[in-house]
Protein backbone atom coordinates (compact mmCIF):
# COMPACT_ATOMS: atom_id res chain seq x y z
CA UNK A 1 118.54 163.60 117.23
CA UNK A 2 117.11 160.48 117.94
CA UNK A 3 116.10 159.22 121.66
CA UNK A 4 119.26 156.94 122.61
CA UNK A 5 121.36 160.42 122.43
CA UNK A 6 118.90 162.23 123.90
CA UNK A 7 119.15 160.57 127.30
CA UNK A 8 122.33 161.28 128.12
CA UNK A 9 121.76 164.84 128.07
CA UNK A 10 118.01 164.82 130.04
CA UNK A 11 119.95 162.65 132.70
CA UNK A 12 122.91 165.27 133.31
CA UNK A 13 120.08 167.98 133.17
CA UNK A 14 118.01 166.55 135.61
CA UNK A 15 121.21 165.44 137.89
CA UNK A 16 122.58 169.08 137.59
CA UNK A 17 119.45 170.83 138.30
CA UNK A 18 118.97 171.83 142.24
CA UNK A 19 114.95 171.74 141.63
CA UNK A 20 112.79 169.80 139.39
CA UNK A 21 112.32 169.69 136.11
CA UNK A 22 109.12 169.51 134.02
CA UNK A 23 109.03 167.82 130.66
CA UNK A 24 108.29 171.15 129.26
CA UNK A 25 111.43 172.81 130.85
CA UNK A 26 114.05 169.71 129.80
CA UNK A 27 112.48 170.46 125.76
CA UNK A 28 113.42 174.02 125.98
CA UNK A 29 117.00 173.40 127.48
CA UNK A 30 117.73 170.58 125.38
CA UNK A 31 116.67 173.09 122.27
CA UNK A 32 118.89 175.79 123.19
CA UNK A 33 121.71 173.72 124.07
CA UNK A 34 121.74 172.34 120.21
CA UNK A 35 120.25 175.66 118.16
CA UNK A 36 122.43 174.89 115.65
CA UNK A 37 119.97 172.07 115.03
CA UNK A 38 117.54 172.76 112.36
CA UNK A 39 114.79 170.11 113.47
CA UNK A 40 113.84 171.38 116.83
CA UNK A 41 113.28 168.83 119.00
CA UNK A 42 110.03 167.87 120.15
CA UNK A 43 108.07 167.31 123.54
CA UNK A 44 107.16 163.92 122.43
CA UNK A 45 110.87 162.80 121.89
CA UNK A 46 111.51 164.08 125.45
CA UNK A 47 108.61 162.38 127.16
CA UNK A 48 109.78 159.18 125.33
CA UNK A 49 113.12 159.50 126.83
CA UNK A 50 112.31 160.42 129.90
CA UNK A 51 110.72 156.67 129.95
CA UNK A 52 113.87 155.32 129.06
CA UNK A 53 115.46 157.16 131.71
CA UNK A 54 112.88 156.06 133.97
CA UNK A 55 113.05 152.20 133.01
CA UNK A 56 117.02 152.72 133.13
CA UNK A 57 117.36 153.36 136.72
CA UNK A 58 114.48 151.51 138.19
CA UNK A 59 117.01 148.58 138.18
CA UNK A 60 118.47 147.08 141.54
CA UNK A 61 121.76 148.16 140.00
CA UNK A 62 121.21 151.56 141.08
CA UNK A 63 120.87 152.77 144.77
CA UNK A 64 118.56 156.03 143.21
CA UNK A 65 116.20 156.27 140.74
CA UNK A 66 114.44 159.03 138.71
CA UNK A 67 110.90 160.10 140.01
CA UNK A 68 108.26 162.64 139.59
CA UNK A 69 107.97 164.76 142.82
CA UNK A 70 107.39 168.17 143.45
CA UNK A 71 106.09 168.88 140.17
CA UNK A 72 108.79 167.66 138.17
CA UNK A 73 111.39 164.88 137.55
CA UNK A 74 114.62 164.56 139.49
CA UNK A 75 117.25 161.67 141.09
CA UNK A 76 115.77 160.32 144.48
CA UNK A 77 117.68 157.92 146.28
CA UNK A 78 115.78 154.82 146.84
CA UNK A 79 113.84 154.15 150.14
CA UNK A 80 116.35 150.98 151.04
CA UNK A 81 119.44 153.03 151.24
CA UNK A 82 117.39 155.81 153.81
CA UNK A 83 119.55 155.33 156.51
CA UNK A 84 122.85 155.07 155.11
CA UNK A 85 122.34 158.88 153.15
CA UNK A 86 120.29 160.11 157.22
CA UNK A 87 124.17 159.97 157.95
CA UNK A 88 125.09 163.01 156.12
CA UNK A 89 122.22 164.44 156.11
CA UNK A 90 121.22 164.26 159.76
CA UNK A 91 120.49 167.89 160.54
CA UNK A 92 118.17 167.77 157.66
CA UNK A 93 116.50 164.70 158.19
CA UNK A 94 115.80 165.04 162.37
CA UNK A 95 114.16 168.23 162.19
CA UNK A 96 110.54 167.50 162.53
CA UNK A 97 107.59 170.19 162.39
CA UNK A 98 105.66 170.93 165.61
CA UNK A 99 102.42 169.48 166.55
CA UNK A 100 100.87 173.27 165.94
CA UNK A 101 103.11 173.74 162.59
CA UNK A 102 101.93 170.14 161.45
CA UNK A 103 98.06 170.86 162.23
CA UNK A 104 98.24 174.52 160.71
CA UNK A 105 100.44 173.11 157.57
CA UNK A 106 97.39 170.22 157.42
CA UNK A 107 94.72 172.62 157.05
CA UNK A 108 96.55 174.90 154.69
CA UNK A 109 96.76 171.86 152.33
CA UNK A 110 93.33 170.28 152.29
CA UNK A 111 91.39 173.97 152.38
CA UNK A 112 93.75 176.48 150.60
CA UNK A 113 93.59 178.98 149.38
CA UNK A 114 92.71 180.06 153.27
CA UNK A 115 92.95 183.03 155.66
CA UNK A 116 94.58 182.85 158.96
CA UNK A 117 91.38 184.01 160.51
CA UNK A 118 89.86 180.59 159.22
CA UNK A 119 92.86 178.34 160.12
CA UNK A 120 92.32 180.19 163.69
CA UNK A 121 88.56 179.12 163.33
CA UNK A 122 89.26 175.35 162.71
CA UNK A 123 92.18 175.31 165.65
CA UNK A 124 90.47 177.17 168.13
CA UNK A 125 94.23 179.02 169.20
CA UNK A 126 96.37 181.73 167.56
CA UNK A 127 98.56 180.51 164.31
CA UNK A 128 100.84 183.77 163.77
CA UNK A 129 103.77 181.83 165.13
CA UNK A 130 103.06 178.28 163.43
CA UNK A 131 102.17 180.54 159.91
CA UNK A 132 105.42 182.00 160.10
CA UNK A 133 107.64 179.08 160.37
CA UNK A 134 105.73 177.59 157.36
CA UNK A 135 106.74 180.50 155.62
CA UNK A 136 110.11 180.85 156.87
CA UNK A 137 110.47 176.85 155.83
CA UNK A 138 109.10 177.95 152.36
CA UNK A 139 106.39 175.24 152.96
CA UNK A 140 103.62 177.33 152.20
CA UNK A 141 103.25 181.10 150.51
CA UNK A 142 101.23 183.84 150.40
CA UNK A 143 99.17 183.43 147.06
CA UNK A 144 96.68 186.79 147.47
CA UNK A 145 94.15 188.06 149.12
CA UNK A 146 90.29 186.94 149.58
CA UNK A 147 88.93 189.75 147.81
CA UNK A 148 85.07 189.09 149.39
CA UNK A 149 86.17 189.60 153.14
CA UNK A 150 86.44 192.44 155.23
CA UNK A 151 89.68 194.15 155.02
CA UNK A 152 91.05 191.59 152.66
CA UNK A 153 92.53 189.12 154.47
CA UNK A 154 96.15 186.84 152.94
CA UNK A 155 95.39 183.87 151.52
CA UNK A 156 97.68 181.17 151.90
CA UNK A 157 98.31 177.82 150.03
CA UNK A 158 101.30 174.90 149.98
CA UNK A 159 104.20 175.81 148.04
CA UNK A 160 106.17 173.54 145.35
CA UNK A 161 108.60 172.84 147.97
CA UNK A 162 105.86 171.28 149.97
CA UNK A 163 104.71 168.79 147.23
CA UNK A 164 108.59 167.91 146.72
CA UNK A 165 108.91 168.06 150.62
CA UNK A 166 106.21 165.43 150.79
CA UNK A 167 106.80 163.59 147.71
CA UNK A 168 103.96 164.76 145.88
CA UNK A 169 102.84 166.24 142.36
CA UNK A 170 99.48 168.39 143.55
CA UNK A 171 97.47 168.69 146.35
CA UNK A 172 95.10 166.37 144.44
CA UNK A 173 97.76 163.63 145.17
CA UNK A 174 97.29 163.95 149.17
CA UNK A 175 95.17 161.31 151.16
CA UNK A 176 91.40 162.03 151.14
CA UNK A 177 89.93 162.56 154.25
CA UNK A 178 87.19 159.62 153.67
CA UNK A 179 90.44 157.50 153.69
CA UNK A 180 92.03 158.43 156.36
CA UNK A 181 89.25 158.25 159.24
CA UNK A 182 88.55 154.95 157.14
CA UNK A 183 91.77 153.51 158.49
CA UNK A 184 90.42 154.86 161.86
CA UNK A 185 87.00 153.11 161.74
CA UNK A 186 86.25 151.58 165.23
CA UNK A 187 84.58 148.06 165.04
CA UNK A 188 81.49 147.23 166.83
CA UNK A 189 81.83 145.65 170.05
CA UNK A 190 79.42 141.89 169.53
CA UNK A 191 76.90 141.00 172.12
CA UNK A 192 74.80 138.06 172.69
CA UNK A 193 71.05 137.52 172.88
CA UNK A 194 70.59 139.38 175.73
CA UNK A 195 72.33 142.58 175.19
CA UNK A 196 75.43 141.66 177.12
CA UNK A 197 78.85 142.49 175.69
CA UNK A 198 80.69 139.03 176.48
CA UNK A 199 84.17 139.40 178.47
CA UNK A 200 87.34 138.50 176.01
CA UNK A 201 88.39 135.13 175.89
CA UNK A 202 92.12 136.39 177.04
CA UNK A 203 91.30 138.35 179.91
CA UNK A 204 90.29 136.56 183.39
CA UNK A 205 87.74 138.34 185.33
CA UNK A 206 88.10 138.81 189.40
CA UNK A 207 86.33 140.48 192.61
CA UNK A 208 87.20 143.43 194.31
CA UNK A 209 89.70 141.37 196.62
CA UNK A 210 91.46 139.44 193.27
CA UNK A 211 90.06 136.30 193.38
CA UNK A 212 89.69 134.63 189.55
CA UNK A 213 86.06 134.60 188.09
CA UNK A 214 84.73 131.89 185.68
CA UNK A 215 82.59 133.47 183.07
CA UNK A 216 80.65 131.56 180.89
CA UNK A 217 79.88 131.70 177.44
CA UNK A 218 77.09 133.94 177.68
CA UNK A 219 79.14 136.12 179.90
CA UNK A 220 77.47 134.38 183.44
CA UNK A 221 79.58 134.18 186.42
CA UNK A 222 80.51 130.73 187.35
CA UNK A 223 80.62 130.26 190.99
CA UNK A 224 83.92 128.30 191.41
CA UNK A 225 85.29 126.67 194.68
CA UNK A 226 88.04 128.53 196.44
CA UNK A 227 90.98 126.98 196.25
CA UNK A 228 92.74 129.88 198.46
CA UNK A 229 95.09 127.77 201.83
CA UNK A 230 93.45 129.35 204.15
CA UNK A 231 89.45 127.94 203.19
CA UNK A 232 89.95 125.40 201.50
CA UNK A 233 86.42 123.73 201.83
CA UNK A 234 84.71 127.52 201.82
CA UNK A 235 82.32 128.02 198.77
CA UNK A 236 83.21 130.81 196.39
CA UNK A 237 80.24 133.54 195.96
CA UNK A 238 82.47 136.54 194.69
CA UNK A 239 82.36 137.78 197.98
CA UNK A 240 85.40 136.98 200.32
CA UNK A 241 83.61 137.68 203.41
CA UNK A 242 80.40 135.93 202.97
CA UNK A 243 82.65 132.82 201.77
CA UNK A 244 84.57 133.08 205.46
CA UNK A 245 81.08 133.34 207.37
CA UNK A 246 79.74 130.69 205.21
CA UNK A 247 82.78 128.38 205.70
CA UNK A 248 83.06 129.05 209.88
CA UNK A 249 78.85 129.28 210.50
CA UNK A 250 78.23 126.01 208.57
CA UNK A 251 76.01 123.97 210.86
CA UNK A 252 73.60 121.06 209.79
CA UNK A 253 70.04 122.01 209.43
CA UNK A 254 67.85 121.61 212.47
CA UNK A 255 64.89 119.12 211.45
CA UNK A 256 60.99 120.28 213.24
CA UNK A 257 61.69 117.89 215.72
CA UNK A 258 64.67 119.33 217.11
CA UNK A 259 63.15 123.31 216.71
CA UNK A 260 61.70 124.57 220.57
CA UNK A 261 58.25 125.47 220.16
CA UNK A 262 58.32 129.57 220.56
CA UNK A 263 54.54 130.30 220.20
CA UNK A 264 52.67 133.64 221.45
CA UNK A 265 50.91 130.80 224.33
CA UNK A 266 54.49 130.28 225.91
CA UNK A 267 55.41 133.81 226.21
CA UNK A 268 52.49 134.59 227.79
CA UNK A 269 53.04 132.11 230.12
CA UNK A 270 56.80 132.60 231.14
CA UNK A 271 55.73 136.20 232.13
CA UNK A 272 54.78 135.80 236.19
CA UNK A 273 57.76 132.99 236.40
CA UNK A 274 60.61 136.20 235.03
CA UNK A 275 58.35 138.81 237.01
């Protein structure tokens, strides 16, 4: 059989199937669905029309396509029509895992095979409960026992159903850590000659009492003059109440001539006159 009539048949098996296929699995169906055949047909001939399929339904013609996920092939619909198929599939689609089921289900994937005594470790709390609704999900499964501990602890590890739960081949396929806190990475806050983290640009600085601040480039305060109703002439110095005492205790500045002599003589002197 050549590839054009093979496709037809891989795209009904892999539409019919509720779980996904491997190439492997779609050779051996397709070879005992024609055994009357006498040239067997071949894993290459598959593979080459599962391409065909592939290219076929990656058109904008067709809301789904046909994808590898979960260790196998099988008819996704597309991420544009999400929505519109969340309508029947509501119940399905709004239940979420738990904080403590997401963090235990995390550290399953990135260090399985691993005990619950270890997943305890790295969370600091208890993770019966949050193991067995990963198990009860059929998100992750018991795959043995660590043979070098005491007692011989389970081991568990992600299940297929997780890789097609999260769109994913292997476990090799999830984000490396590296990459993730990369994402993360907190830049460097500048500073100028001095050591001085500058202010931002968009953010005005003010006192205690709300007045506005200039700050300078170099991130100086500016003394400003305060424009406030009540002083309008009173100098601004960051401080509202030395600004009031400045602005009502202004006098001019009393010259040497206008000073009274107050000398250690005159004191002396003024004594018999008080006494």
């Amino acid at each position: 059989m050549d590839i054009t009539g093979l496709i037809p048949h891989i795209e009904a098996l892999i539409f019919a199937s509720d779980k996904p296929l491997t190439p492997l699995e779609l050779t051996d169906l397709l070879n005992n669905a024609f055994g009357f055949m006498e040239d067997k047909i071949t894993l290459d001939q598959v593979e080459a029309a599962i391409e065909g399929v592939v290219e076929k339904y990656r058109s904008e013609f067709y809301p789904f396509e046909v994808r590898e996920s979960g260790g196998g092939l099988q008819f996704l619909t597309k991420k544009d029509y999400h929505k519109t198929v969340a309508q029947i599939n509501g119940d399905k689609f709004m239940k979420r895992l738990s904080p403590a089921a997401l963090e235990t289900l995390s550290i399953i994937a990135y260090k399985q095979p691993v005990t619950k005594g270890e997943i305890e470790s790295i969370r600091g709390v208890s993770a019966d409960y949050a193991i067995q609704k990963l198990l009860e999900k059929e998100l992750v499964i018991i795959s043995g026992r660590n043979e070098k501990l005491p007692g011989h602890p389970l081991v568990y590890a992600t299940s297929k159903n997780f890789m097609d739960y999260f769109g994913i081949n292997s476990a090799e396929e999830l984000p490396k850590i590296k990459e993730v806190l990369a994402d993360q990475e907190i830049m460097p806050t500048p500073v100028n000659e001095e050591g001085e983290a500058p202010l931002p640009a968009e953010i005005t600085p003010e006192d205690e009492n709300g007045t506005p601040l200039a700050v300078a480039e170099n991130g100086e305060l500016i003394e400003t003059e305060d424009k406030s109703p009540e002083h309008p002439d009173a100098p601004e110095t960051g401080n509202e109440a030395a600004s009031i005492a400045d602005a009502t205790t202004a006098e001019p500045e009393a010259t040497a001539d206008d000073a009274p002599e107050d000398n250690e003589e005159d004191k002396d002197e003024q004594k018999p006159d008080e006494v």
